[in-house]
Protein backbone atom coordinates (compact mmCIF):
# COMPACT_ATOMS: atom_id res chain seq x y z
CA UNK A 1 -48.19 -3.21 25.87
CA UNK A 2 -48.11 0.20 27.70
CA UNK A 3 -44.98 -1.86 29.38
CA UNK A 4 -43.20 -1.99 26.93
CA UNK A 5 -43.54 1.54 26.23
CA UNK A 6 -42.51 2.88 29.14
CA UNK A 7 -39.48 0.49 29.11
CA UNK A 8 -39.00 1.54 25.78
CA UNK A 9 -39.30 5.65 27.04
CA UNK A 10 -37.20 5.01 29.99
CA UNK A 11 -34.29 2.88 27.99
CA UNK A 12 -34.45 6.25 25.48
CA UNK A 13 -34.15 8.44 28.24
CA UNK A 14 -31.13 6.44 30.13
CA UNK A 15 -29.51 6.39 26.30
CA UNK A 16 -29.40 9.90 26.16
CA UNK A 17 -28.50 11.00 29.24
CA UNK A 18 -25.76 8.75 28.77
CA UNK A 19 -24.88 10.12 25.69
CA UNK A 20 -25.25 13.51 27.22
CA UNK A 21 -22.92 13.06 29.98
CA UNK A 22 -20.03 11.27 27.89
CA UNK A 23 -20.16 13.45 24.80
CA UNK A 24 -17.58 15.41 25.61
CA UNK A 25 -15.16 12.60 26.72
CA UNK A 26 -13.18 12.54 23.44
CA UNK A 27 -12.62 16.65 23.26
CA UNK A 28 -9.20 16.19 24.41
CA UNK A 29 -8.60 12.39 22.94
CA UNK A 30 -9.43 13.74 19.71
CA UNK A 31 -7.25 16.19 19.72
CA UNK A 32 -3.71 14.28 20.84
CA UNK A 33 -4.13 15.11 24.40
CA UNK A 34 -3.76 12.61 26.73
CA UNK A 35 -4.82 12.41 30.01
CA UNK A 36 -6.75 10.17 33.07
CA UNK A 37 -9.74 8.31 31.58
CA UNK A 38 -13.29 9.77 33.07
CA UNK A 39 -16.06 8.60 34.87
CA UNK A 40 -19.69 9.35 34.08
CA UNK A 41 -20.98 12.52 36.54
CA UNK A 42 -17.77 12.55 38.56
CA UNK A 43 -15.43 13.56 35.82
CA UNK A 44 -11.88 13.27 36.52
CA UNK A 45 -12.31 13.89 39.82
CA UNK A 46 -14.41 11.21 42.06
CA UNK A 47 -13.07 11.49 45.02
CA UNK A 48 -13.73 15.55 45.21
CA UNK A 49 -17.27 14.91 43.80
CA UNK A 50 -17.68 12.64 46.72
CA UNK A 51 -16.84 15.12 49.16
CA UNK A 52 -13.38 12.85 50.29
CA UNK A 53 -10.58 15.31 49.50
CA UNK A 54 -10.25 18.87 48.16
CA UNK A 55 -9.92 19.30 44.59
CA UNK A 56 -5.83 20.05 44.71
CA UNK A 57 -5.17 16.76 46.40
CA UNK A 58 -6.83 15.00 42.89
CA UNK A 59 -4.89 17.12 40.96
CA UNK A 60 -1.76 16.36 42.80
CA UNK A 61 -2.18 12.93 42.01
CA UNK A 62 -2.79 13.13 38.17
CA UNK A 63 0.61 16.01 37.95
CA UNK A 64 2.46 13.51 39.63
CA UNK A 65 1.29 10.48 37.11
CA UNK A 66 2.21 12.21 34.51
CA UNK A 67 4.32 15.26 34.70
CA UNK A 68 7.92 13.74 33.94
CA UNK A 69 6.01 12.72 30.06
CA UNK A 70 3.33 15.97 29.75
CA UNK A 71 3.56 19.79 29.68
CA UNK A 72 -0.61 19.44 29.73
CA UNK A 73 -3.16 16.77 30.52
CA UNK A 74 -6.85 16.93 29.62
CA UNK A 75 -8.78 15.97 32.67
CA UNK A 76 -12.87 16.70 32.88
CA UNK A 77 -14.97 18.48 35.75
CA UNK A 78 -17.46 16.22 35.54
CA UNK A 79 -18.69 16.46 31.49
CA UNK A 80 -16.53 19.79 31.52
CA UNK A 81 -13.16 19.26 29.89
CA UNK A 82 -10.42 21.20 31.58
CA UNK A 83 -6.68 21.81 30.44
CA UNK A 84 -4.34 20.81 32.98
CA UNK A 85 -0.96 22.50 32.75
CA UNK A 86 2.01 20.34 34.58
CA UNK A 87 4.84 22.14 33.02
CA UNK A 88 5.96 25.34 35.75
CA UNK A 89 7.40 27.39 32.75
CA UNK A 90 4.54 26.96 30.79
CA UNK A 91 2.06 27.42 33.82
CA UNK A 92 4.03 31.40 34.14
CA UNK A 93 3.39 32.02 30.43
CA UNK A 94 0.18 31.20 30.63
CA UNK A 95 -0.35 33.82 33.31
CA UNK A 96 2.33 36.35 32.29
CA UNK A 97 3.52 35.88 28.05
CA UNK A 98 0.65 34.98 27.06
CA UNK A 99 -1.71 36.68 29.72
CA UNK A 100 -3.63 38.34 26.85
CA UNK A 101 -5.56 35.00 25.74
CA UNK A 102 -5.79 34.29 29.13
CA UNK A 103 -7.43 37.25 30.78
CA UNK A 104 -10.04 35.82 32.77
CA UNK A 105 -10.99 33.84 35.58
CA UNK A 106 -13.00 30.95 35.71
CA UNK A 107 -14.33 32.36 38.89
CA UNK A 108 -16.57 34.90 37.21
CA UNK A 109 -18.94 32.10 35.73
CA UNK A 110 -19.76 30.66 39.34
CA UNK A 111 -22.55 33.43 39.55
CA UNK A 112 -24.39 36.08 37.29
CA UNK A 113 -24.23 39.62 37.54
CA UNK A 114 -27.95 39.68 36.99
CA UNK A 115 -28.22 37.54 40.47
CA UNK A 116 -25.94 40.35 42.16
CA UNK A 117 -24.03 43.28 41.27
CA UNK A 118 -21.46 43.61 43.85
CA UNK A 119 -18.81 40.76 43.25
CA UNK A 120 -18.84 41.81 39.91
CA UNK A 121 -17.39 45.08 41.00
CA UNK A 122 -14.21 43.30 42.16
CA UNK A 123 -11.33 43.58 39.87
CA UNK A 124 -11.21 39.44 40.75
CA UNK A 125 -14.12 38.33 38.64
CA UNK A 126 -14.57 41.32 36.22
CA UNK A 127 -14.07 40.27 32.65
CA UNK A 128 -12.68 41.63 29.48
CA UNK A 129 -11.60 45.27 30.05
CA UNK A 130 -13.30 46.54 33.26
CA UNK A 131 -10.60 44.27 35.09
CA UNK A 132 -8.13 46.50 34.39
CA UNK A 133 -9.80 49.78 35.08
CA UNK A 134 -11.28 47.99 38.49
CA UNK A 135 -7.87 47.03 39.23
CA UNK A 136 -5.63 50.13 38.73
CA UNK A 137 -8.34 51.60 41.20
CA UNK A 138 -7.96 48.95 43.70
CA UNK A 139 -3.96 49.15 43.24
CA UNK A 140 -4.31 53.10 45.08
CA UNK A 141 -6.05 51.56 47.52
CA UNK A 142 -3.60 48.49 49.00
CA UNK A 143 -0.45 50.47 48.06
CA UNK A 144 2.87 50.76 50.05
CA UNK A 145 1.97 54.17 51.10
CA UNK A 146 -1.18 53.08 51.93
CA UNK A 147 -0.39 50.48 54.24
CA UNK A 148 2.77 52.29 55.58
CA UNK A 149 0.40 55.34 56.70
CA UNK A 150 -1.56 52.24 58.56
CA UNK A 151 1.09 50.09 60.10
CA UNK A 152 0.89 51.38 63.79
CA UNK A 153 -2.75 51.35 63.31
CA UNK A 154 -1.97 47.23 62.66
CA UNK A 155 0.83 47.51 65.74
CA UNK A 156 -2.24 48.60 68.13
CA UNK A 157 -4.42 45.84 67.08
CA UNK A 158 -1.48 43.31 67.67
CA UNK A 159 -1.31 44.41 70.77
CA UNK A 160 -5.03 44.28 72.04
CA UNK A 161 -4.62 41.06 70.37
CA UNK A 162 -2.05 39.91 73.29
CA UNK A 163 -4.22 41.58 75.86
CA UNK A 164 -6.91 39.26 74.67
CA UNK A 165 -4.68 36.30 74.48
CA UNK A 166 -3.44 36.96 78.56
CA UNK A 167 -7.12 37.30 79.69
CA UNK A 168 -6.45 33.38 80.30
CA UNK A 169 -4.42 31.40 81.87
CA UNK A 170 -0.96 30.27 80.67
CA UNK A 171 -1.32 26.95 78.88
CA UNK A 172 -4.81 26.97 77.71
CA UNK A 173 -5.85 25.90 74.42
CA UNK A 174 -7.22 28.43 71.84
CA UNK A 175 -8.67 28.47 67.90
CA UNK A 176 -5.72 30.35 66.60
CA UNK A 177 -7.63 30.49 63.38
CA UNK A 178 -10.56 32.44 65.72
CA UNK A 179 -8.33 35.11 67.02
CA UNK A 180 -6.23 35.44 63.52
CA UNK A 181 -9.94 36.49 62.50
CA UNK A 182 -10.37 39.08 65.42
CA UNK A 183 -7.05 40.63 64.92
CA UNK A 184 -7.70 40.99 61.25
CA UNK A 185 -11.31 42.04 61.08
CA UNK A 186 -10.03 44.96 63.76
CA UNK A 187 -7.13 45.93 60.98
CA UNK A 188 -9.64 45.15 58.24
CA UNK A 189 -12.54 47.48 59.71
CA UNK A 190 -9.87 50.21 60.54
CA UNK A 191 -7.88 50.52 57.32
CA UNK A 192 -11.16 50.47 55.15
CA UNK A 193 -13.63 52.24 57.08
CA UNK A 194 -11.66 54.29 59.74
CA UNK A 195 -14.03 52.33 62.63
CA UNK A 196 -12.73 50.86 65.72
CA UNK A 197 -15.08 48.07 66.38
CA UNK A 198 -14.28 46.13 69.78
CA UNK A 199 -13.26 42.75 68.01
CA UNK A 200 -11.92 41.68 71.45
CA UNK A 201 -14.73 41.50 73.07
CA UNK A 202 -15.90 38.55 74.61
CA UNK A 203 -14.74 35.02 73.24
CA UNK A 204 -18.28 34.15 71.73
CA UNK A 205 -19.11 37.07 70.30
CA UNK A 206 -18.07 38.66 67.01
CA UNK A 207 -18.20 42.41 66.08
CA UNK A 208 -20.79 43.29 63.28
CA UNK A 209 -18.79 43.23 60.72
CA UNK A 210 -16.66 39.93 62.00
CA UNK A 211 -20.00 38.14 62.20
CA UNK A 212 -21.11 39.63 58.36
CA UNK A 213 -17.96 38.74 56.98
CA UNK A 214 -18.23 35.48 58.16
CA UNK A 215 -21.54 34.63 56.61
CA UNK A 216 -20.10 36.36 53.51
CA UNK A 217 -17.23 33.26 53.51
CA UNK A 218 -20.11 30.77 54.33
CA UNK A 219 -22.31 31.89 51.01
CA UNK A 220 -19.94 31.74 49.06
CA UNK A 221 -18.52 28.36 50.02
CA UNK A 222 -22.10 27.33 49.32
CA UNK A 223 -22.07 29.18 45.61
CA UNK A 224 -19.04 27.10 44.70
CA UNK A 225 -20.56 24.01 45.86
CA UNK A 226 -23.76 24.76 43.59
CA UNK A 227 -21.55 25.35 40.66
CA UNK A 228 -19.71 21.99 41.15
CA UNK A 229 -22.83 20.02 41.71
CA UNK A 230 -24.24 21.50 38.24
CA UNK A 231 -21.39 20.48 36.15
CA UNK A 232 -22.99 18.12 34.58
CA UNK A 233 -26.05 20.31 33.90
CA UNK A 234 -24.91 24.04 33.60
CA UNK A 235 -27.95 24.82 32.43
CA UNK A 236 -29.59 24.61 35.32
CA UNK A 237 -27.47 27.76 37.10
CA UNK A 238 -29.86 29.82 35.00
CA UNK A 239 -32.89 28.94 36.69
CA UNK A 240 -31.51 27.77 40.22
CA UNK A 241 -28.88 30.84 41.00
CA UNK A 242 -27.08 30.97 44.15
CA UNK A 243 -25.92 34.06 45.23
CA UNK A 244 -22.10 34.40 45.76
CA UNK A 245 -22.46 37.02 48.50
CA UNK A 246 -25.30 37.00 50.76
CA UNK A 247 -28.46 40.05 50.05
CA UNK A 248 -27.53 41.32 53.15
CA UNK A 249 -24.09 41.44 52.62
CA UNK A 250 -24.86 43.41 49.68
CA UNK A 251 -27.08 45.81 51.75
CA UNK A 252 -24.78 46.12 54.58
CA UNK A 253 -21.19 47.38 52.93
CA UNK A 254 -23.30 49.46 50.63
CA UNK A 255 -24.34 51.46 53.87
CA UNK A 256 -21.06 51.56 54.97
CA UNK A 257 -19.91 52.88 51.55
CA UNK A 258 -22.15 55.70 51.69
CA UNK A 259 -22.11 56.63 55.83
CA UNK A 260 -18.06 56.69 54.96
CA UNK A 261 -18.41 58.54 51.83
CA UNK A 262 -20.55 60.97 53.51
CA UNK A 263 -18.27 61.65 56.73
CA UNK A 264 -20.93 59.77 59.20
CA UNK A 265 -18.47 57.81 60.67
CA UNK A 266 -15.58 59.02 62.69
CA UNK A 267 -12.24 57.98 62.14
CA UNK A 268 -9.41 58.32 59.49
CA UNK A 269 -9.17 55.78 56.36
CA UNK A 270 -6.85 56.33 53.60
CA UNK A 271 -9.19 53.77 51.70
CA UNK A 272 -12.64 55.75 51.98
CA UNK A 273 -10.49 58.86 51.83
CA UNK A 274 -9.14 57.55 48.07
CA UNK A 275 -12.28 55.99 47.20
CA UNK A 276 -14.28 59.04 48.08
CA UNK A 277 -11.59 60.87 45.62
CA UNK A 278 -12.08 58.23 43.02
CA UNK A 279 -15.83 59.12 43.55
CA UNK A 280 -15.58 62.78 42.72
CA UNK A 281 -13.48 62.12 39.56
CA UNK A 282 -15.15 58.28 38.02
CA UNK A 283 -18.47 59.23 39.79
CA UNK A 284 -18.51 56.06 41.25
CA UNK A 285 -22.07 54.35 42.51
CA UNK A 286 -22.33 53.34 45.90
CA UNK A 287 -21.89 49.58 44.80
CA UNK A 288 -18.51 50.25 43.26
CA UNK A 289 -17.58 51.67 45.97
CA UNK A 290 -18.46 48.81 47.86
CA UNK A 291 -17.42 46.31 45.75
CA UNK A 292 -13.75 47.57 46.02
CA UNK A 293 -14.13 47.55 49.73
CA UNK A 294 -15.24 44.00 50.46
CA UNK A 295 -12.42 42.64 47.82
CA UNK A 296 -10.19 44.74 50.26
CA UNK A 297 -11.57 43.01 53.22
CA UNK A 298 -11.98 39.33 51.69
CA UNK A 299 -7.72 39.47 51.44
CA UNK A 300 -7.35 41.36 54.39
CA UNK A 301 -9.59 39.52 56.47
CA UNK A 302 -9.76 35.77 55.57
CA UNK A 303 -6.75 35.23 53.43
CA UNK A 304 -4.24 36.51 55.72
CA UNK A 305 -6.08 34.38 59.11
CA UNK A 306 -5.70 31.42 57.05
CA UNK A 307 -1.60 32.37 56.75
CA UNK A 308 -1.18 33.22 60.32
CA UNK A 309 -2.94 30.66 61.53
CA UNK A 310 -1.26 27.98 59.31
CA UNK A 311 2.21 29.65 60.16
CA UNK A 312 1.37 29.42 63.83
CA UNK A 313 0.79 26.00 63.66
CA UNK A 314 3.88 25.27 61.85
CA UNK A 315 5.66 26.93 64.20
CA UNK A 316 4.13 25.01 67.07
CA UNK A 317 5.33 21.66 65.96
CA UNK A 318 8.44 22.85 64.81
CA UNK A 319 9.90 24.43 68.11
CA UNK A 320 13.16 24.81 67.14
CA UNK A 321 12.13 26.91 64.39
CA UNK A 322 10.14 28.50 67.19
CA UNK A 323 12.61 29.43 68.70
CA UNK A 324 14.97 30.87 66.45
CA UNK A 325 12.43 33.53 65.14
CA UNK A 326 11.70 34.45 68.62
CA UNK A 327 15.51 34.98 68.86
CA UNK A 328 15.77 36.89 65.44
CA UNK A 329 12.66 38.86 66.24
CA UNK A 330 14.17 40.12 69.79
CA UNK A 331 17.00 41.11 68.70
CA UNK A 332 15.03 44.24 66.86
CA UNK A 333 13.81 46.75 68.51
CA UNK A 334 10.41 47.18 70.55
CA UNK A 335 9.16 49.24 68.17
CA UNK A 336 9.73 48.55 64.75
CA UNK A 337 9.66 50.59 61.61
CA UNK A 338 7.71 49.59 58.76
CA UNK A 339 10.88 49.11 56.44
CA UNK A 340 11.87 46.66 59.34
CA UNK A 341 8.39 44.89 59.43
CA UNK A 342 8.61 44.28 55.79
CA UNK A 343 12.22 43.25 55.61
CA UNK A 344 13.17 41.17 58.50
CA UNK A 345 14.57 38.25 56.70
CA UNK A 346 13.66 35.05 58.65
CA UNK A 347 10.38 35.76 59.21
CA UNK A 348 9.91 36.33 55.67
CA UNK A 349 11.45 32.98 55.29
CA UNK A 350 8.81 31.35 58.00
CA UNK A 351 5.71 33.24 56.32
CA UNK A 352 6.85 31.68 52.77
CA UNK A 353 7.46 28.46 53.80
CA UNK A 354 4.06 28.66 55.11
CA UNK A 355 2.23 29.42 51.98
CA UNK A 356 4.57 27.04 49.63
CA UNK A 357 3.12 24.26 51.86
CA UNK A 358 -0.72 25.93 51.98
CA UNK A 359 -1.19 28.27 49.05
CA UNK A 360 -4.45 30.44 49.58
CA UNK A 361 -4.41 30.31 46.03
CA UNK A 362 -4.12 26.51 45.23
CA UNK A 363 -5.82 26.28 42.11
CA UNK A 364 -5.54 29.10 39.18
CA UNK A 365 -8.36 28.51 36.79
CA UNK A 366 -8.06 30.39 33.60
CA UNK A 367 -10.49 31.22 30.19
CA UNK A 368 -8.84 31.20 27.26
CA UNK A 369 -9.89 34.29 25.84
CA UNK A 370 -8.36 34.42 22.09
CA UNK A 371 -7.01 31.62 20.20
CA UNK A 372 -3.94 30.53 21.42
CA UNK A 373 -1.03 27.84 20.96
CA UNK A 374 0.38 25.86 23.86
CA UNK A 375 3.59 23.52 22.73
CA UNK A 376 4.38 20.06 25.04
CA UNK A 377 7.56 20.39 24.96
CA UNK A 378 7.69 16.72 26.69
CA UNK A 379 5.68 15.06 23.76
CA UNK A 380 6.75 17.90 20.89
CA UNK A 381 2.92 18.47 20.41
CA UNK A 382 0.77 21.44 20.98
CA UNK A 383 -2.19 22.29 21.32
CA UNK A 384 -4.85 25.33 19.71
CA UNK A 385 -6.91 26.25 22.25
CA UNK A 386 -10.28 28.08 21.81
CA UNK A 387 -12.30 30.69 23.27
CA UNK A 388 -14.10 29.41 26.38
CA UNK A 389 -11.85 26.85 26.86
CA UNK A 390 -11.12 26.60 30.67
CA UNK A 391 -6.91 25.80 31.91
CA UNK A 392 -6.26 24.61 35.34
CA UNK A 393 -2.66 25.59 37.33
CA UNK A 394 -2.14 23.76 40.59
CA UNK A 395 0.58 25.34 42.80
CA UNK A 396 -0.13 23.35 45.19
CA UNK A 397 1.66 20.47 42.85
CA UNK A 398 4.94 22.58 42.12
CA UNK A 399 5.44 23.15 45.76
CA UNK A 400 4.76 20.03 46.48
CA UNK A 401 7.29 18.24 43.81
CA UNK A 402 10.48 16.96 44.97
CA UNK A 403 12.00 18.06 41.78
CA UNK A 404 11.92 21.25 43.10
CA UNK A 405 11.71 21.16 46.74
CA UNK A 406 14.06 18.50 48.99
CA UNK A 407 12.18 17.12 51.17
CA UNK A 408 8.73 18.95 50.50
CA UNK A 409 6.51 18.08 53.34
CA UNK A 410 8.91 18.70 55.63
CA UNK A 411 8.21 22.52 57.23
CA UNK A 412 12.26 23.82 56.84
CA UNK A 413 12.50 27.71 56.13
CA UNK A 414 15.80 27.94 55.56
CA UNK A 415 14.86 26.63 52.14
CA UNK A 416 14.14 30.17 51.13
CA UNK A 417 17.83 31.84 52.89
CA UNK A 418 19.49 34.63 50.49
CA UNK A 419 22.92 31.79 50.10
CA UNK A 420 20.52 29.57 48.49
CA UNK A 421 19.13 31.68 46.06
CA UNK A 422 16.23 33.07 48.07
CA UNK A 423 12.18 32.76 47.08
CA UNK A 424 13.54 34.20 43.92
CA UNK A 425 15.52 31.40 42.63
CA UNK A 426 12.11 29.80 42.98
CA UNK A 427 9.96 32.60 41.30
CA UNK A 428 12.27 32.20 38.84
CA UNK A 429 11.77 28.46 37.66
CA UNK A 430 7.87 29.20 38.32
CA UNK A 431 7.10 27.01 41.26
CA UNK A 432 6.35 29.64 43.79
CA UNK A 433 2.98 30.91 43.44
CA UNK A 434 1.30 31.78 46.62
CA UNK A 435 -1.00 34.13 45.34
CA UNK A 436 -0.86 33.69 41.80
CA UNK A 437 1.65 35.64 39.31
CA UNK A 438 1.07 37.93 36.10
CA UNK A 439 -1.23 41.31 35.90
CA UNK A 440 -4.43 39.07 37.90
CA UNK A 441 -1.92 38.15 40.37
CA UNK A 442 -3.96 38.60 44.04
CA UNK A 443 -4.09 42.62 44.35
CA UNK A 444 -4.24 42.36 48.24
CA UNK A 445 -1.22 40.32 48.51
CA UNK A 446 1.07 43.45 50.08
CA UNK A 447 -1.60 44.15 52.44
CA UNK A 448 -2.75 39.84 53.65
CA UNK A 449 1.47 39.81 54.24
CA UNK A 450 1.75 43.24 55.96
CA UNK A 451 -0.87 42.08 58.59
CA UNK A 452 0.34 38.52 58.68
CA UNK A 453 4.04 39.95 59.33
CA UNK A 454 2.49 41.99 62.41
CA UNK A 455 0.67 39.87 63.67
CA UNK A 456 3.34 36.97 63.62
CA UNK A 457 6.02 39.43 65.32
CA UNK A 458 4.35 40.40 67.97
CA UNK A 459 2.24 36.81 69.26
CA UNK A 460 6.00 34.81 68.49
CA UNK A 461 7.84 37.30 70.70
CA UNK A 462 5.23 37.39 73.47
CA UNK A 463 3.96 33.83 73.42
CA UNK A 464 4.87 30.60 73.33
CA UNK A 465 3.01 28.36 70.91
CA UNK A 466 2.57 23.94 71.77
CA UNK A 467 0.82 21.82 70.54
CA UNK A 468 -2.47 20.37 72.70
CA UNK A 469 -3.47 17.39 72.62
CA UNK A 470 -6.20 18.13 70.01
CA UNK A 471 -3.57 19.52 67.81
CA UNK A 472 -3.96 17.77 64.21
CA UNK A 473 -0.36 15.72 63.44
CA UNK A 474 -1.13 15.50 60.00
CA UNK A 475 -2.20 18.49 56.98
CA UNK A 476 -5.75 16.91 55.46
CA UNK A 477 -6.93 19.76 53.82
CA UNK A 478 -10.24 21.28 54.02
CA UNK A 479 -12.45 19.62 51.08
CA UNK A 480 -14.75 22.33 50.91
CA UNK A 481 -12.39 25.60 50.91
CA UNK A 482 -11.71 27.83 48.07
CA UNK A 483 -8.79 29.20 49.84
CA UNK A 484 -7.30 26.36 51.05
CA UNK A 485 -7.10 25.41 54.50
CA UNK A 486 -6.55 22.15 57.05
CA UNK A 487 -9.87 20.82 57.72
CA UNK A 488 -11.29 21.43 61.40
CA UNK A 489 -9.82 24.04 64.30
CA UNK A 490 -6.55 24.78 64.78
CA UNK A 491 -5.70 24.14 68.66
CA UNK A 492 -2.82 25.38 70.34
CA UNK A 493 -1.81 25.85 73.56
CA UNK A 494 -0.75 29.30 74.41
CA UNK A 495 1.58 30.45 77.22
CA UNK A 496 3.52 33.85 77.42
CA UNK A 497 7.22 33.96 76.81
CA UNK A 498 9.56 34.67 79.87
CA UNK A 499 11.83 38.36 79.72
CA UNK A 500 9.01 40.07 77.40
């Protein structure tokens, strides 16, 4: 008897969850959206749930089932459902048109700003209208002047940077994804805080705030893996929170904020020098203050490794390319100007052929924020989306599509010369996104390409760049990074250029 019951209890409770976990699989059937049929718990995505590939790879696949008949697909993150835009035009009006019902990210649901206050003072994940006031503040912080008033500060770290690369011998392998770090942390620390910490040291150690910003990334990567696991059960984000950023994180760049903003440490930044102006106007806390600050050093740190690194290794197996940058870049002068940094053409052309094929920015995931109307132009149907309803963008897909790009694996730079149209021609049809587009586009995009531009100028021109033999031949991608990034090291072999 009590057999029976339990049977009878556990074949409810199965029932249920069952019913709990498919509910929401007709939400886009029922409204004349079609898409890829889902799976209980894994969603639309099993081979990301399972930890096999990153997240854009899945998409990939579904954009190129079914872009040549769809402007939109509806696929599901796990019970989630998610609007998947395929159409490029569409994709740009979502982020610039119609930007208004699509003001914000997606991003600021992985974590609470009861759990911790300083993401939430990053114009990245604020919501509704504080974006914009966070923003315009963080705009005086990465502008041209800014950075122009810092480029030889970003020369002399390039160059300890090459002292640190010849404190080996020629032809020995190094992480170029390690000293990308080094060199940027030393810009990063400089620009923001006006400190010069030694992030040259010695090859296993990290400066203090190389090492923090580092466990920052690692937190992080662990948040986003908390809110994917609890798809299926958001609910349980309320009582189980992971922290974005780590409590000492928190602690440690609000003591920097306030030793800068009160003149204890030495050394000139245009960043604490605005900030403490923004201070004495907004009466900013110390955790706005250091909110801007770490959003600064996120970009400036992380982002623009990931590029130089990625470039570098392009450039490895791709000599001849190699080659003809080195050529370009000695041609200029020893010391350039920063309307020569910013300008030269064919790096420009390397460094965004770089981030068509590895966009930092992969995925753009969007709220709709006020009703809105989306037309399929492929299937003349629309589509009235709701508040709260969630829209994913892949770039990765539209650089990777053939429609657009000839040949678009293949690493070919000259794909972006002026005669050809340029990266505008491409900006233009909507398939370059790098770092987003619209008012949310990334605000420390001026500043990741300033230091990636510096950095790439002077290790091309005084180093030569080869593959080792633990060089990855192929581009798997990193299935648990945000940004995105080739999974494992990136090992080159680095010897120094003859005549330099």
């Amino acid at each position: 008897m009590w057999a029976l019951v339990i049977l009878t209890f556990l074949a409810c409770v199965c029932v249920i969850a069952f019913l709990y976990l498919t509910w929401n699989f007709n939400y886009w059937k029922s409204r004349h959206v079609t898409g890829p049929k889902p799976t209980v718990i894994k969603g639309s995505f099993p081979k990301t749930f399972g930890g096999v590939c990153n997240l854009v790879e899945e998409l990939h696949q579904i954009y190129l089932r079914y872009r040549d008949t769809q402007s939109f697909v509806g696929v599901y993150s796990a019970r989630s459902p998610k609007l998947f835009i395929l159409d490029p035009k569409l994709a740009v009006s979502v982020l610039k048109s119609k930007f208004n019902s699509f003001r914000d990210n997606e991003s600021s649901l992985w974590t609470s700003q009861q759990v911790e206050k300083l993401r939430f003072c990053s114009p990245f994940v604020s919501v509704g209208d504080e974006w914009k006031k966070k923003r315009t503040e963080l705009a005086q912080l990465v502008s041209t002047k800014a950075l122009r008033s810092h480029s030889d500060i970003m020369k002399a770290c390039a160059k300890r940077m090459t002292e640190f690369l010849n404190t080996r011998k020629p032809n020995s392998t190094w992480d170029v994804k390690d000293v990308a770090n080094r060199f940027t942390c030393a810009v990063m620390t400089q620009f923001i805080w006006g400190m010069d910490e030694n992030t040259f040291q010695k090859e296993m150690e990290y400066s203090p705030s190389h090492n923090i910003a580092t466990i920052m990334l690692q937190q992080s990567l662990r948040c986003v893996k908390h809110y994917g696991r609890t798809a299926c059960f958001p609910f349980l984000r309320r009582f189980f929170p992971v922290r974005f950023f780590p409590a000492a994180a928190e602690d440690y760049f609000r003591r920097l904020a306030r030793e800068a903003l009160q003149g204890n440490i030495v050394g000139h930044s245009s960043v604490m020098s605005r900030l403490s102006y923004l201070n004495q106007k907004n009466d900013l806390t110390d955790m706005q203050v250091a909110g801007h600050t770490t959003t600064i050093l996120i970009d400036g740190f992380e982002t623009a490794a990931i590029v130089i690194s990625h470039c570098l290794l392009m450039l490895a197996r791709n000599q001849r390319v190699q080659r003809k940058l080195r050529a370009r870049l000695n041609e200029c002068a020893e010391s350039l100007a920063f309307d020569e940094i910013t300008t030269n053409t064919y790096l420009n052309q390397c460094i965004q052929e770089t981030l068509r094929l590895f966009p930092p920015l992969a995925t753009l995931f969007k709220i709709c924020t006020e009703s809105v109307t989306l037309e399929n132009g492929l299937s003349n149907s629309c589509i009235e989306l709701n508040p709260g309803d969630i829209v994913y963008i892949s770039s990765y897909s539209f650089h990777h599509d053939p429609k657009y790009y000839d040949e678009p694996e293949k690493y070919w730079p000259e794909r972006f010369d002026d005669e050809l149209g340029g990266v505008k021609k491409y900006k233009d049809m909507g398939v370059f996104l790098p770092f987003g587009d619209g008012p949310r586009m990334c605000p420390g995009m001026k500043l990741a390409l300033m230091e990636v531009k510096i950095a790439l100028m002077e290790l091309v021109r005084h180093f030569e760049f080869v593959p080792s033999d633990d060089t990855r031949t192929d581009n798997k991608l990193d299935s648990d990074s945000f940004l995105l990034k080739l999974h494992g090291d990136i090992l080159l072999k680095i010897n120094p250029t003859p005549n330099i």
